[in-house]
C-alpha atoms as a PDB file:
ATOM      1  CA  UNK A   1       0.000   0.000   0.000  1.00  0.00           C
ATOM      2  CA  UNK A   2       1.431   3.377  -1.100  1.00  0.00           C
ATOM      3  CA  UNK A   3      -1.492   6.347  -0.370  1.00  0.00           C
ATOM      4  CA  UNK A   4      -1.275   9.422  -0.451  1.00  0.00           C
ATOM      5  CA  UNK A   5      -4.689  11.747  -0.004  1.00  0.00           C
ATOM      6  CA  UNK A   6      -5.202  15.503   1.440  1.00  0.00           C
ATOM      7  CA  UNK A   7      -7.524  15.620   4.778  1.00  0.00           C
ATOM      8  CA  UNK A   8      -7.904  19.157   5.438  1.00  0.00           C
ATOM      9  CA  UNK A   9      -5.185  21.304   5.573  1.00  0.00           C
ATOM     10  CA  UNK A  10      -3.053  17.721   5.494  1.00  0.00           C
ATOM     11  CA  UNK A  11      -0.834  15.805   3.544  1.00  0.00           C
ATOM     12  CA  UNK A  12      -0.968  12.390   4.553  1.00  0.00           C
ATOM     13  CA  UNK A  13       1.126   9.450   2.574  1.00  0.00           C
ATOM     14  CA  UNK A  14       0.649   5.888   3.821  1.00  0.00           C
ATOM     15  CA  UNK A  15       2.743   3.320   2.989  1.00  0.00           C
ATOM     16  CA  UNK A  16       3.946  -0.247   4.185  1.00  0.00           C
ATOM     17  CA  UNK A  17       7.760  -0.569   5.427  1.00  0.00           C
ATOM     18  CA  UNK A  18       7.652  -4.656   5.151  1.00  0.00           C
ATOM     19  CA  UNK A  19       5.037  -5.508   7.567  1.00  0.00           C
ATOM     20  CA  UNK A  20       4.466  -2.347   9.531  1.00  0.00           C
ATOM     21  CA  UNK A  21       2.548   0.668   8.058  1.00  0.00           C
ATOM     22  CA  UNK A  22       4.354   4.212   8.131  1.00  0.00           C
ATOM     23  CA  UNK A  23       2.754   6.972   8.359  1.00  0.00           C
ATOM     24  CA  UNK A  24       3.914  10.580   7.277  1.00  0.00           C
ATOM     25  CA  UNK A  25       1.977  13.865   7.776  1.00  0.00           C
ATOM     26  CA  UNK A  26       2.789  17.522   6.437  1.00  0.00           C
ATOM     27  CA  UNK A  27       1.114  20.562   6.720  1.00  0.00           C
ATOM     28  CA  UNK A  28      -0.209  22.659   4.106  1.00  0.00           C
ATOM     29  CA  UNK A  29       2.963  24.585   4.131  1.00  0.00           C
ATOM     30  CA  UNK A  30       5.034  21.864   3.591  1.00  0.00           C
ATOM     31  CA  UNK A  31       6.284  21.102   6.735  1.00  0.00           C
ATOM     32  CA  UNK A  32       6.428  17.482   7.883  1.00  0.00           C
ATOM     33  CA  UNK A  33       5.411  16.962  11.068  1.00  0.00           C
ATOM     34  CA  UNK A  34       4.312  13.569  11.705  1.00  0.00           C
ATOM     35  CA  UNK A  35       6.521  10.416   9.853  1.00  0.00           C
ATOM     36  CA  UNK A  36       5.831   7.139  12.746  1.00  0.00           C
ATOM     37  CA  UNK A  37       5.756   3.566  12.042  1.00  0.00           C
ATOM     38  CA  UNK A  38       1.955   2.858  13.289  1.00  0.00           C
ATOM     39  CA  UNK A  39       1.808  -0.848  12.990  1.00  0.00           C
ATOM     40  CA  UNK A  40       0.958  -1.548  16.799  1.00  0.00           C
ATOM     41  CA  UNK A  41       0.257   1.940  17.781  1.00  0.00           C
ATOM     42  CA  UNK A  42      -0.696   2.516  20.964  1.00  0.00           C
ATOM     43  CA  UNK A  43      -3.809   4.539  22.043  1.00  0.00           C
ATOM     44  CA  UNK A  44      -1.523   7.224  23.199  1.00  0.00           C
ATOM     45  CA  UNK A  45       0.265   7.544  19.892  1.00  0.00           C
ATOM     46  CA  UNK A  46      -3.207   7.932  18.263  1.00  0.00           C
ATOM     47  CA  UNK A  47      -3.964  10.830  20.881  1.00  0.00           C
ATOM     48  CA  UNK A  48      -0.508  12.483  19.825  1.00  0.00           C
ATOM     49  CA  UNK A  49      -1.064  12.268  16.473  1.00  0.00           C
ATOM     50  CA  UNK A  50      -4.604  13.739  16.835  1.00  0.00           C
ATOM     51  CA  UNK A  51      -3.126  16.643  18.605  1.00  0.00           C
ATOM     52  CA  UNK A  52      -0.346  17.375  16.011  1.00  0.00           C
ATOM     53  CA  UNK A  53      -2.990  16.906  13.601  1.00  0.00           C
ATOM     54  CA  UNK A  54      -6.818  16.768  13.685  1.00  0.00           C
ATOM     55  CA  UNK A  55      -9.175  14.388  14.625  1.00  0.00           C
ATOM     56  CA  UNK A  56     -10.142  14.027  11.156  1.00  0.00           C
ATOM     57  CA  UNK A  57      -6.698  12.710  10.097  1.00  0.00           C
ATOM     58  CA  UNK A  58      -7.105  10.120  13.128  1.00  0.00           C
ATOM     59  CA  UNK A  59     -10.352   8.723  11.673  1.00  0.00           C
ATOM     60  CA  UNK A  60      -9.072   8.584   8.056  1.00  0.00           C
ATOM     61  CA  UNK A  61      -6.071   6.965   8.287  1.00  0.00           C
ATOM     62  CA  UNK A  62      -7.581   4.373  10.337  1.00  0.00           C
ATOM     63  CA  UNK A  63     -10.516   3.631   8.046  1.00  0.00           C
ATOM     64  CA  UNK A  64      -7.290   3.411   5.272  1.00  0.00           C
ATOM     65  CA  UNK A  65      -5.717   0.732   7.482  1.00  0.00           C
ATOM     66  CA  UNK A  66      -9.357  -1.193   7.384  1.00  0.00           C
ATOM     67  CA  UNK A  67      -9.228  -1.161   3.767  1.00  0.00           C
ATOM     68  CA  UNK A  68      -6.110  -2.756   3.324  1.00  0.00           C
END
């Protein structure tokens, strides 16, 4: 899996490293802010990434990881 889709004022690419998913976040400036291996991520990651980010970018990425 290699995606890459805008969620707001995001960039968000995910992609599989072998068996774990990575995923990488930039703003709409071009900054990256986010780029984790999310494989077993913990409820506490998710919470981190929702604050660098937005909920929104929580719920999509995970309903990306259901489709694959």
């Amino acid at each position: 899996m290699n995606t890459m889709v805008r969620i707001g004022d995001f960039f968000v690419r995910l992609r599989d490293q072998g068996d774990r998913p990575k995923l990488t976040v930039w703003n709409n400036s071009g900054t990256k802010i986010i780029s984790e291996f999310i494989g077993s991520a913990t409820p506490a990651v998710w919470e981190q990434i929702e604050k660098l980010t937005t909920q929104e970018v929580v719920d999509e990425v995970h309903a990306l990881l259901q489709e694959k």
